[in-house]
Protein backbone atom coordinates (compact mmCIF):
# COMPACT_ATOMS: atom_id res chain seq x y z
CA UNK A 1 0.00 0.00 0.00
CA UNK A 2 1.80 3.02 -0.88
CA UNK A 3 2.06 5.56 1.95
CA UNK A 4 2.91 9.84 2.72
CA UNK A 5 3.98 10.88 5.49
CA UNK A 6 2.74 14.14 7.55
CA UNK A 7 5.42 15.99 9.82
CA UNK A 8 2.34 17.27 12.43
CA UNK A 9 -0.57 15.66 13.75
CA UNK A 10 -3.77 17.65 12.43
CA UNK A 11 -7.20 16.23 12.11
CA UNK A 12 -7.48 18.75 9.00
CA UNK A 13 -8.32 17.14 5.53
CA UNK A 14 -5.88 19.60 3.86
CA UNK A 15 -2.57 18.77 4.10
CA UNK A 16 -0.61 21.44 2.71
CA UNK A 17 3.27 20.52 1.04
CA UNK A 18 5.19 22.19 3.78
CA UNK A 19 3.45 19.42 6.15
CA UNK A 20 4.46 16.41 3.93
CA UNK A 21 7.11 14.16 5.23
CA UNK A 22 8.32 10.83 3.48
CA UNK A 23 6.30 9.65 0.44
CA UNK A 24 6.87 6.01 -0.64
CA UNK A 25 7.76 5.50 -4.16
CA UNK A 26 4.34 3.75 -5.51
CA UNK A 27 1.87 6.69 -4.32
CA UNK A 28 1.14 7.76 -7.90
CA UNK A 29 -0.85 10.95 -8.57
CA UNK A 30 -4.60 10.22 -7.48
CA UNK A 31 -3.67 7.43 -5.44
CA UNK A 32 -5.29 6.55 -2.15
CA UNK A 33 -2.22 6.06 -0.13
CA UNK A 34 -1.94 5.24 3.89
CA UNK A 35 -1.39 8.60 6.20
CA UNK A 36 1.32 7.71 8.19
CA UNK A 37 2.37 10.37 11.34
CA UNK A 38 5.89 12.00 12.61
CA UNK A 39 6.90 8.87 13.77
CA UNK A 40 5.91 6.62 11.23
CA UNK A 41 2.95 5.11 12.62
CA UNK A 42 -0.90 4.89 11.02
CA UNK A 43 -2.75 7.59 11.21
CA UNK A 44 -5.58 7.94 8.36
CA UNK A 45 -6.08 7.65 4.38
CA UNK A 46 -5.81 10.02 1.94
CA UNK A 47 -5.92 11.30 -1.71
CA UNK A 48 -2.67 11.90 -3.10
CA UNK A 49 -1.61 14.15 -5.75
CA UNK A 50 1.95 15.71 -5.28
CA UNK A 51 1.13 18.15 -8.45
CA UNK A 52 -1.87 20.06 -6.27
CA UNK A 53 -1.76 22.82 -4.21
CA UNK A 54 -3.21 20.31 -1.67
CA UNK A 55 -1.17 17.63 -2.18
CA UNK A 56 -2.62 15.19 -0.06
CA UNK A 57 -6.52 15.14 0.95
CA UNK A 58 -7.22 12.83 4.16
CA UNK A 59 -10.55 11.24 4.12
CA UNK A 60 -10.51 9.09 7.31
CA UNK A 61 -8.73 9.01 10.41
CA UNK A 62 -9.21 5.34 10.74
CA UNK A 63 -6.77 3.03 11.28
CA UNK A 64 -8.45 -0.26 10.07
CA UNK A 65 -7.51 -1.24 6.45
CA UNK A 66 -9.37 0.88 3.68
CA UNK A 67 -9.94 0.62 0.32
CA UNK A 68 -12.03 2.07 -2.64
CA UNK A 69 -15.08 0.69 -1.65
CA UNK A 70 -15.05 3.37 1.32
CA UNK A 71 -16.06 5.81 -1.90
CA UNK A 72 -18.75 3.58 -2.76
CA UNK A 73 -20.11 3.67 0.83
CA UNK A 74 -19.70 7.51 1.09
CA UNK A 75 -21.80 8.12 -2.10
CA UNK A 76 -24.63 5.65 -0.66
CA UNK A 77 -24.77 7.70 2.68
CA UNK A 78 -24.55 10.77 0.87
CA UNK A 79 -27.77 9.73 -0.92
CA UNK A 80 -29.30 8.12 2.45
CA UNK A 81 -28.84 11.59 4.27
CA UNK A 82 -30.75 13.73 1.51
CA UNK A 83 -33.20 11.47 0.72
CA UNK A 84 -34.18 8.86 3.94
CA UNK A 85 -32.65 11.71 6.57
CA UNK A 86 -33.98 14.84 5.49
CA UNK A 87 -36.31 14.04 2.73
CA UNK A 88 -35.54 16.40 0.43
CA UNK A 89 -37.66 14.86 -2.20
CA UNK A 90 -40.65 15.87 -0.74
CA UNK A 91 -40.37 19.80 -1.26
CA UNK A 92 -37.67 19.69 -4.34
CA UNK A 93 -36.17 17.83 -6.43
CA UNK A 94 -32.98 19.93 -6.60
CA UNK A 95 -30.68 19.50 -3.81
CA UNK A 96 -26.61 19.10 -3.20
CA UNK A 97 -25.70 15.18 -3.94
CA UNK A 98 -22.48 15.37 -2.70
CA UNK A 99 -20.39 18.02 -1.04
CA UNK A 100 -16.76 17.38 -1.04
CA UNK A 101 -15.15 16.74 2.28
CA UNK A 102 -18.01 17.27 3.81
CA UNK A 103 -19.75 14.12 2.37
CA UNK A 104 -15.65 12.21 2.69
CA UNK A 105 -15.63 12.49 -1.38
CA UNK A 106 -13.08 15.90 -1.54
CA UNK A 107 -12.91 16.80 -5.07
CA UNK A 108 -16.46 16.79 -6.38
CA UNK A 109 -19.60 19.01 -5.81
CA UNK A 110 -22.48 17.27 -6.94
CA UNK A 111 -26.42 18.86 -7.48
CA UNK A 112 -29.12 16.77 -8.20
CA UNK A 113 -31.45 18.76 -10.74
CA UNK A 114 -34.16 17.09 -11.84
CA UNK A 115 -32.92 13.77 -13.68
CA UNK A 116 -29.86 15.82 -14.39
CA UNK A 117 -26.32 15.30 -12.09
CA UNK A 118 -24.11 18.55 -12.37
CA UNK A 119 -20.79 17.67 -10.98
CA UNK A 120 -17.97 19.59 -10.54
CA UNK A 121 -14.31 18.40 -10.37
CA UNK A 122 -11.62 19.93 -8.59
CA UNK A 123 -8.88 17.36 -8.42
CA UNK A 124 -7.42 14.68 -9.99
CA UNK A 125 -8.65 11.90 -7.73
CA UNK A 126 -12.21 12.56 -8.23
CA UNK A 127 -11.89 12.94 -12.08
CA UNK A 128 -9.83 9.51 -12.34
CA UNK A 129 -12.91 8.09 -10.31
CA UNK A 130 -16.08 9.26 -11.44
CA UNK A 131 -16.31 7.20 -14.36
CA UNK A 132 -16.82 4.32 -11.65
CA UNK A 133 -18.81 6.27 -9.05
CA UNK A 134 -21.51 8.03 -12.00
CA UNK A 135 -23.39 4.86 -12.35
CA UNK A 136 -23.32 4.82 -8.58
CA UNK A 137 -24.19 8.50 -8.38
CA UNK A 138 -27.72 8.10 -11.13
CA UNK A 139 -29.10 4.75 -8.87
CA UNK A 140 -28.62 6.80 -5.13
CA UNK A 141 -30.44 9.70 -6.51
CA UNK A 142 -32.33 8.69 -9.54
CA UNK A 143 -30.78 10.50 -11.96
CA UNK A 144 -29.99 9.75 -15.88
CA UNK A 145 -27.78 12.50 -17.42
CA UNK A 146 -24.46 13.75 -16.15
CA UNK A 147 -23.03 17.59 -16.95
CA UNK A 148 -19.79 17.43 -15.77
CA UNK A 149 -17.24 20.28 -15.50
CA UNK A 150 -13.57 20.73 -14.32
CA UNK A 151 -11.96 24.25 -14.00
CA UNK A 152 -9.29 24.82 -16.86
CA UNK A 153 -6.68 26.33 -14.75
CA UNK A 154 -7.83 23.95 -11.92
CA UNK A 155 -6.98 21.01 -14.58
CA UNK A 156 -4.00 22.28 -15.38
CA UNK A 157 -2.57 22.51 -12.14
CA UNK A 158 -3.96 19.06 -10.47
CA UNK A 159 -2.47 17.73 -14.04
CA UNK A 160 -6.07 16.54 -14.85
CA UNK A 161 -5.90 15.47 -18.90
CA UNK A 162 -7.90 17.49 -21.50
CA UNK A 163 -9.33 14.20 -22.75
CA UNK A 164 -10.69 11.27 -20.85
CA UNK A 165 -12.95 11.20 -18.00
CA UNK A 166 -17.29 11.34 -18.01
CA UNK A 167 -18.23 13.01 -21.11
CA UNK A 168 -21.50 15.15 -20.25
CA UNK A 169 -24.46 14.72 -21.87
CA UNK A 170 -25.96 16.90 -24.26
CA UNK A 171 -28.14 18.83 -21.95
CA UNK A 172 -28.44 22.37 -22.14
CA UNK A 173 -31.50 23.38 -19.40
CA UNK A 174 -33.63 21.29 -17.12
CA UNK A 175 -36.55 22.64 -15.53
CA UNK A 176 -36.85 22.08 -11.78
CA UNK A 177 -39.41 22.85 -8.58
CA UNK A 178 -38.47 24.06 -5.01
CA UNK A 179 -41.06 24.77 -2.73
CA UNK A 180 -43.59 25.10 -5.12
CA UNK A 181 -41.30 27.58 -7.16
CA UNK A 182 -40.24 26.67 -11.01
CA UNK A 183 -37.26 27.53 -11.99
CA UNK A 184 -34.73 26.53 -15.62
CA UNK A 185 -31.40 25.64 -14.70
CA UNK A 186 -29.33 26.70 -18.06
CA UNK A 187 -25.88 24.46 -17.69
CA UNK A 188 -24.55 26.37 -20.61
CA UNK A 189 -24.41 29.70 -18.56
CA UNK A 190 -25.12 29.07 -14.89
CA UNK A 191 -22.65 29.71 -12.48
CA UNK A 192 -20.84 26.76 -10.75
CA UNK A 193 -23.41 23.50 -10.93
CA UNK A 194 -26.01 25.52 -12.59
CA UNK A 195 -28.17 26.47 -9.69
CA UNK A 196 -27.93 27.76 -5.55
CA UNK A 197 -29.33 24.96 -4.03
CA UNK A 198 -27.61 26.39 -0.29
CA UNK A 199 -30.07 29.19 -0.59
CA UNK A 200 -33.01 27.07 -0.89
CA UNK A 201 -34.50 27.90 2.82
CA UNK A 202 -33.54 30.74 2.53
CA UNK A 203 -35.34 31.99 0.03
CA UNK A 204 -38.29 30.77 1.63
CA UNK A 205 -38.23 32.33 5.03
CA UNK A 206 -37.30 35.76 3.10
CA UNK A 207 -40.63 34.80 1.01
CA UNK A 208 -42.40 34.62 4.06
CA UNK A 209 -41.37 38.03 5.86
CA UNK A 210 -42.24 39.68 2.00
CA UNK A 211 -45.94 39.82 2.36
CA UNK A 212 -47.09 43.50 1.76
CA UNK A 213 -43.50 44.80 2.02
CA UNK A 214 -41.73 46.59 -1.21
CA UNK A 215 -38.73 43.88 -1.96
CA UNK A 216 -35.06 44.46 -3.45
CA UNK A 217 -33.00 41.89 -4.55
CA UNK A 218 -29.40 43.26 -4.95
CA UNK A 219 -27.31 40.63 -6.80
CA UNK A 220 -30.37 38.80 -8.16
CA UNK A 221 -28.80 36.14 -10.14
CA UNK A 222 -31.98 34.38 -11.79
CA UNK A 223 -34.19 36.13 -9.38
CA UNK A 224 -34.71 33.02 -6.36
CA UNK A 225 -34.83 35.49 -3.45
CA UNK A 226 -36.98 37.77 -5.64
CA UNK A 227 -39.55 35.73 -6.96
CA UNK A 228 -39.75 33.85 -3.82
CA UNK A 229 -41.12 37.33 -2.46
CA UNK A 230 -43.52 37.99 -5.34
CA UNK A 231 -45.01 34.85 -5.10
CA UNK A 232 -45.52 35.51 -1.11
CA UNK A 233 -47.56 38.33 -1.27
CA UNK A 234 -44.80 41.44 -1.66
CA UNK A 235 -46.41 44.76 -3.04
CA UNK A 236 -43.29 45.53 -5.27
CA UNK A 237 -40.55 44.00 -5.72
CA UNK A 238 -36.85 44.94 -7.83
CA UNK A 239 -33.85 42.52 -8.93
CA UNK A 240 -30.96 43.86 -9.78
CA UNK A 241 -27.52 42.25 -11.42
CA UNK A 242 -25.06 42.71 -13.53
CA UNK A 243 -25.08 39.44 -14.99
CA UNK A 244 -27.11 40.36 -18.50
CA UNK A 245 -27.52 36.48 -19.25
CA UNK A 246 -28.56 35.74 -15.23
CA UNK A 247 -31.37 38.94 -15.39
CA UNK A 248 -32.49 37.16 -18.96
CA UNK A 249 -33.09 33.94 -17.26
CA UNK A 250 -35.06 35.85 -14.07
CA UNK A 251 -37.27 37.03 -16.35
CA UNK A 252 -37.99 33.61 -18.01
CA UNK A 253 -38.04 32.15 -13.92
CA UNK A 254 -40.33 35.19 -13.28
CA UNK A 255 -42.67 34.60 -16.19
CA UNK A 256 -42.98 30.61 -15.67
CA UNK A 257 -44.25 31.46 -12.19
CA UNK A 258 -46.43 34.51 -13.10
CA UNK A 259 -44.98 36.23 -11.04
CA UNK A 260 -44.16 40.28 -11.47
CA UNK A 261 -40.77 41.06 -10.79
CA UNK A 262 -38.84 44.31 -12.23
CA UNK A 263 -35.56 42.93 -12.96
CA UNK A 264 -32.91 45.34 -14.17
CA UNK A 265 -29.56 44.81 -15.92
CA UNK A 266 -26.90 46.82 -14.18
CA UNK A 267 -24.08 47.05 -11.66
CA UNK A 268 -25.43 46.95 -8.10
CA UNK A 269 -22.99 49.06 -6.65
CA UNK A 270 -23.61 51.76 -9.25
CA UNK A 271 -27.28 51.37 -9.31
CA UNK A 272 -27.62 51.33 -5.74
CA UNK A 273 -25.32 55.15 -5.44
CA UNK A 274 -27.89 56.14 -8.11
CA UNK A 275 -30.95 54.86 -5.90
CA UNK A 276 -29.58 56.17 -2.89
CA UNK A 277 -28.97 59.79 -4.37
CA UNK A 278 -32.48 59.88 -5.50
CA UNK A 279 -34.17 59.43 -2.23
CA UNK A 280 -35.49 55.53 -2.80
CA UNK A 281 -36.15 52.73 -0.03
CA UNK A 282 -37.31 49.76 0.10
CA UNK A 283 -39.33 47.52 3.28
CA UNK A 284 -37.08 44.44 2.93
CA UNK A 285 -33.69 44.39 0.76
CA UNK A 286 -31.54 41.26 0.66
CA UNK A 287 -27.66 41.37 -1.04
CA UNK A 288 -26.65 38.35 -2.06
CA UNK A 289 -23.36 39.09 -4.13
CA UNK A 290 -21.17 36.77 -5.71
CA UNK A 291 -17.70 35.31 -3.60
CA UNK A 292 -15.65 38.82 -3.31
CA UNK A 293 -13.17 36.95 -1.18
CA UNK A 294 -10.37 34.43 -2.94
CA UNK A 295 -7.47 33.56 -1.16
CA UNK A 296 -6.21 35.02 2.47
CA UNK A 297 -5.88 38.19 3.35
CA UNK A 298 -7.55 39.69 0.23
CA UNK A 299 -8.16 43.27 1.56
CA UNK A 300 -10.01 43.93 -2.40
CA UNK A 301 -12.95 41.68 -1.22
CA UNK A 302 -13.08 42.36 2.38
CA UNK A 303 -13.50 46.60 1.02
CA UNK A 304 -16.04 45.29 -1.21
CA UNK A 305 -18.35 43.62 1.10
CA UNK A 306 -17.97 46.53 3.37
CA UNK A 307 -19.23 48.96 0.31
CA UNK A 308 -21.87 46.59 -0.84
CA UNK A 309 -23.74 46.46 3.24
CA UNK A 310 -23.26 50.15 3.07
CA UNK A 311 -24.72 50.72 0.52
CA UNK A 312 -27.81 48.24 0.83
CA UNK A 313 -28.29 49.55 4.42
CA UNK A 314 -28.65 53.15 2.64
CA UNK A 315 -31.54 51.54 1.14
CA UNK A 316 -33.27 50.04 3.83
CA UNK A 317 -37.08 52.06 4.62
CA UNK A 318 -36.44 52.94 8.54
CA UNK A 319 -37.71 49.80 10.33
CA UNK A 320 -37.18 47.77 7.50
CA UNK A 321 -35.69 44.57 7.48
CA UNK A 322 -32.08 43.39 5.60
CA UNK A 323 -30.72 40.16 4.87
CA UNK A 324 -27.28 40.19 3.53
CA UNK A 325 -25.27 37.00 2.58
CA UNK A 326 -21.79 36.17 2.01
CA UNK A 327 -20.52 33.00 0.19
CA UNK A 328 -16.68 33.48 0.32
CA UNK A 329 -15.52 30.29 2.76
CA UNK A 330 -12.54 32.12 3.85
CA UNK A 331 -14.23 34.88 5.71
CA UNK A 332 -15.78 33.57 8.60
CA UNK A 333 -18.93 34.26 10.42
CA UNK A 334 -18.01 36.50 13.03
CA UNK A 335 -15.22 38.75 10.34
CA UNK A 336 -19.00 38.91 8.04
CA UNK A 337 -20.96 40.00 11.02
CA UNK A 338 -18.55 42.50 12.08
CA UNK A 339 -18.21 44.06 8.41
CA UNK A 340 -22.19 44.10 8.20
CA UNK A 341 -22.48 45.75 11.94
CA UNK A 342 -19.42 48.34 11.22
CA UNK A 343 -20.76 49.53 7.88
CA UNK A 344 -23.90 50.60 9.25
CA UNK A 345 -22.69 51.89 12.13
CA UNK A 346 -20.68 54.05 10.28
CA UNK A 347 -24.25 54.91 8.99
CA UNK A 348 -25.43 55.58 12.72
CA UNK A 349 -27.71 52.51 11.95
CA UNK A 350 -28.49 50.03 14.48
CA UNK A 351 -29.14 46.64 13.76
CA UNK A 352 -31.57 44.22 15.48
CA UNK A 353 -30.22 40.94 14.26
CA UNK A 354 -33.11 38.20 14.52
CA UNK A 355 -31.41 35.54 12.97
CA UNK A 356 -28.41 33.47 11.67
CA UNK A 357 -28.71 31.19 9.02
CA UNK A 358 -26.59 29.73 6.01
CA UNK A 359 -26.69 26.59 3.60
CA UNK A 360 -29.39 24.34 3.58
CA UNK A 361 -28.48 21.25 5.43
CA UNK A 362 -27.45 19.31 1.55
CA UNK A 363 -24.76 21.13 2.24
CA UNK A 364 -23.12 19.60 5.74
CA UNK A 365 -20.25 21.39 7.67
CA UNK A 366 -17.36 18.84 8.66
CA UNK A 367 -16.39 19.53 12.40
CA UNK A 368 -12.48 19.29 11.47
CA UNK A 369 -13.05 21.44 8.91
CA UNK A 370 -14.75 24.84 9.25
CA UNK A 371 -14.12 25.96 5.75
CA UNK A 372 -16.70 23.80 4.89
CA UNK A 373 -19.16 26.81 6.33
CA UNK A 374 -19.13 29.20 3.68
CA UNK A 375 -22.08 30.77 3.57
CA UNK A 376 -23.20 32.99 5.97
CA UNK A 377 -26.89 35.21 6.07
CA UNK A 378 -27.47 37.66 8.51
CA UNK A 379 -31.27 38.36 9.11
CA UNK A 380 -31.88 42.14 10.68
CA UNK A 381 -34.40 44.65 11.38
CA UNK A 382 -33.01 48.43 10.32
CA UNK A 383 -33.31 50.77 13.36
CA UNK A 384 -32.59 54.95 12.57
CA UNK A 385 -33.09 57.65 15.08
CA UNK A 386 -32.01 55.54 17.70
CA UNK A 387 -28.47 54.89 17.56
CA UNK A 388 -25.82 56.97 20.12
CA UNK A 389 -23.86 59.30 18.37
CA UNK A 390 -21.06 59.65 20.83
């Protein structure tokens, strides 16, 4: 059994290279090797690749004999959590499949959509596998047709060929249902798998404060949050992005439902300066941007959430209520919270948080590895007039 060494004990599934110790000379790239400790002893199992950023990817901390059928296992409890557990079929039949560590299969996001899989690779052990796991994959969760996608520069550095692999299917859309809500999922331009399937409660509790309220939806996407709230019972409601192609597929999402949404094509942060200047509000505004943050320490993104809340906030009728997200997995809850609270302090705004939420729970967070919790909403009533000015 080929084997890597670590030089410290961490229950982390990321091993970075400075942490690598002795690697035995049969633990080939995409190999599941033995973790061995400082001192040479068992400690775990892992992914190898020594091309990655990550070189090595530890799935268990067991120290029983493992083999591939352990993948085989993971993707049938994957399945038994969504479907037996939570019973996700019941309200939608879009949901997270698999999600990475999380779910002990690093490498692969997987979203169920419809009889549609949309996986995404992001290392070489996953793509050298998932011509064995599909089949797998379409029994657990009844599905028939695979997209499949793998970052090119991703590819390039895990060493992942350009041929090879799970061809996908010639799909280009796939019409799903959440919560009574119909939506198209358009594989040819959606973001990531196609579809936010982490947002799914979300946008229903948002729905369900919207009743009567004027709505905006900053960073619309394909208009979830906003049609959710038209379809509650919201007088008015606004969706903004910059995304032409995402606004074009809102208003498809809007029309299938009937439901009246004024979507607009433009840059949030621009439009919102504009909105601001000219004296509008709104009851309930939610900003859901894009990830701003990529790698430590990025001070671009941090500034960016910072002027997005401020300016949202701006926007906020007084007593109003604001739900702002953030989906970048290296800024953590507290870091978010502390942005949100600052910029409308700054504002001499007071916030009366109500609530804390973030993915639906498809998407699991691993308890040795807190990455895993990237997204983070913050659910708040807007108090003015209130707030000490000292």
């Amino acid at each position: 059994m080929p084997s890597v060494q670590i030089k410290y004990q961490t229950f982390h599934p990321s091993i970075w290279p400075k942490m690598i110790g002795e690697v035995s000379r049969d633990a080939t790239p995409g190999a599941l090797v033995q973790v061995l400790g400082k001192e040479g002893t068992p400690f775990g199992w892992g992914l190898w690749n020594p091309k990655s950023r990550m070189p090595l990817r530890v799935v268990s901390h067991s120290l029983e004999d493992l083999d591939e059928s352990f993948f085989e296992i993971a993707i049938r409890r994957a399945a038994n959590f969504r479907r037996e557990i939570l019973q996700l079929d019941a309200v939608t039949n879009s949901y997270r499949a698999v999600h990475g560590d999380a779910d002990f299969l690093p490498g692969m996001v997987a979203d169920k959509f419809a009889d549609v899989l949309s996986v995404e690779i992001t290392n070489l052990a996953a793509w050298q596998r998932l011509p064995k796991w599909l089949p797998l994959l379409h029994e657990c969760f009844d599905t028939k047709r695979v997209v499949a996608s793998v970052d090119p520069e991703l590819a390039r550095i895990e060493g992942i060929p350009r041929t090879g692999g799970v061809v996908s299917d010639a799909v280009r859309s796939v019409r799903i249902r959440e919560h009574g809500v119909r939506y198209e999922v358009d594989f040819s331009d959606g973001h990531k798998t196609g579809f936010f399937c982490d947002q799914r409660d979300n946008r229903k509790k948002s729905g369900m404060l919207a009743a009567g309220r004027t709505v905006l939806d900053l960073c619309c996407y394909t208009g979830g949050f906003a049609i959710s709230a038209a379809l509650a019972g919201a007088a008015d409601v606004t969706g903004v992005d910059l995304d032409e192609t995402a606004i074009a597929m809102a208003k498809r999402n809007s029309n299938t439902n009937s439901a009246k949404v004024k979507f607009t094509h433009a840059d949030a942060f621009t439009w919102a300066r504009t909105m601001i200047e000219n004296g509008r509000t709104w009851d309930l505004v939610i900003a859901d941007p894009p990830k701003f943050i990529h790698g430590r320490d990025d001070e671009i993104g941090t500034a960016k959430y910072a002027d997005l809340n401020k300016l949202a906030l701006q926007l906020v009728a007084p007593d109003g209520l604001f739900v702002t997200c953030s989906c970048s997995g290296q800024l953590g809850a507290g870091e978010f919270e502390r942005i949100v609270i600052t910029s409308a302090h700054r504002r001499n705004i007071r916030l009366q948080t109500f609530d804390r939420t973030g993915a639906g729970p498809d998407h699991p967070t691993l308890s040795n590895y807190p990455e895993s919790r990237y997204l983070k909403v913050l659910w708040s009533r807007v108090i003015r007039g209130l707030a000490d000015t000292r």
